[in-house]
Protein backbone atom coordinates (compact mmCIF):
# COMPACT_ATOMS: atom_id res chain seq x y z
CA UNK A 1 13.08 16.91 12.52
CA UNK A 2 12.62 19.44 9.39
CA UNK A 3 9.84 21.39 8.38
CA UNK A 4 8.98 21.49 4.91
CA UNK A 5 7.44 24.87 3.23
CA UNK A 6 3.41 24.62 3.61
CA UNK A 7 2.92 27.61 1.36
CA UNK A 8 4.11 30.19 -0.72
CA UNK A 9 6.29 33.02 0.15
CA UNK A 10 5.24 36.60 1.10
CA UNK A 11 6.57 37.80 -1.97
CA UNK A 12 4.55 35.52 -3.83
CA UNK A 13 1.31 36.65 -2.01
CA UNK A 14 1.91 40.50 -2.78
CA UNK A 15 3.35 39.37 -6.51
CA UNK A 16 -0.59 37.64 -6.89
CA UNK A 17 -1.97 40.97 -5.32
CA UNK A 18 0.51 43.28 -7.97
CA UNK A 19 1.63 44.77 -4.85
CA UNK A 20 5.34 43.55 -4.21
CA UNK A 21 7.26 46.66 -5.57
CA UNK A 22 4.90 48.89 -4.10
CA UNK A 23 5.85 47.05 -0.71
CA UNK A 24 9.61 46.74 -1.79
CA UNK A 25 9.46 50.51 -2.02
CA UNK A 26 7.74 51.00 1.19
CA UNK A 27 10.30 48.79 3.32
CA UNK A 28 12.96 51.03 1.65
CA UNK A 29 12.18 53.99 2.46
CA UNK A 30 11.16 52.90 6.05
CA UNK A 31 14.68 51.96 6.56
CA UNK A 32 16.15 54.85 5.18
CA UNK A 33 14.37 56.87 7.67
CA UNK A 34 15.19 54.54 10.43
CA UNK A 35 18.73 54.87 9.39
CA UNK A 36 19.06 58.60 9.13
CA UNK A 37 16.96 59.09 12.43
CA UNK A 38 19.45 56.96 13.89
CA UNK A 39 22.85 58.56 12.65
CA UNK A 40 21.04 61.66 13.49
CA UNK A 41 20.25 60.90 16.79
CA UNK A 42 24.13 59.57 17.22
CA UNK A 43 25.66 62.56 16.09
CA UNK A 44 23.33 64.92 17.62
CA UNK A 45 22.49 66.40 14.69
CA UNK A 46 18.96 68.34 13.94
CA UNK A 47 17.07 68.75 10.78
CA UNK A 48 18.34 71.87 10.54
CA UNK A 49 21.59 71.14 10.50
CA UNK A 50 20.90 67.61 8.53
CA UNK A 51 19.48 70.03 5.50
CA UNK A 52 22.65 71.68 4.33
CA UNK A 53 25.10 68.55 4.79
CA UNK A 54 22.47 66.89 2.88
CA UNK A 55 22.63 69.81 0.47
CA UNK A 56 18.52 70.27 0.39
CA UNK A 57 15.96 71.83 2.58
CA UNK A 58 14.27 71.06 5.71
CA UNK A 59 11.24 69.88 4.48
CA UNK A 60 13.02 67.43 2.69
CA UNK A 61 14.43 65.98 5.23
CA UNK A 62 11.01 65.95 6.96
CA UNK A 63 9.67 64.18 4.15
CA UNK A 64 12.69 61.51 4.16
CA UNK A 65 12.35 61.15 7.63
CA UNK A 66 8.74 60.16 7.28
CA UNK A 67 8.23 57.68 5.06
CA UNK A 68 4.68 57.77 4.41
CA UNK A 69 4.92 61.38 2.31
C-alpha cells in the first residue's frame, strides 16, 4: 500500500515563513563544523594546529567550529 503526500514540504513551510535560506544557511554551516570537528578529531589535530593549515587564526576556527557565531 502507498502513501500519498498529505501536505506540503518543509521547504515550503519555511519558503511561506521567508525563512528557507536563512535555514539552508544554518544546516550548512552546522555540517561544516560537524565535518571539520570530525577530521579533526581523526587526525588528532587541535585548533591550534588547525589555524595555520587553514591559513587563518584560532578564533576563526572557533567561530567555524561553532556554528551559531
Amino acid at each position: 500500500m502507498s502513501q500519498e503526500n498529505k501536505g506540503s514540504s518543509i521547504d515550503d513551510l519555511l519558503k511561506e515563513e521567508g525563512i528557507l535560506e536563512e535555514a539552508q544557511a544554518q544546516a550548512v554551516k552546522e555540517v561544516v563544523a560537524w565535518q571539520l570537528a570530525e577530521a579533526m578529531k581523526t587526525r588528532k589535530i587541535s585548533k591550534n594546529k588547525m589555524a595555520p593549515l587553514l591559513k587563518t587564526s584560532r578564533s576563526q576556527v572557533d567561530r567555524l567550529l561553532d556554528p551559531k557565531k
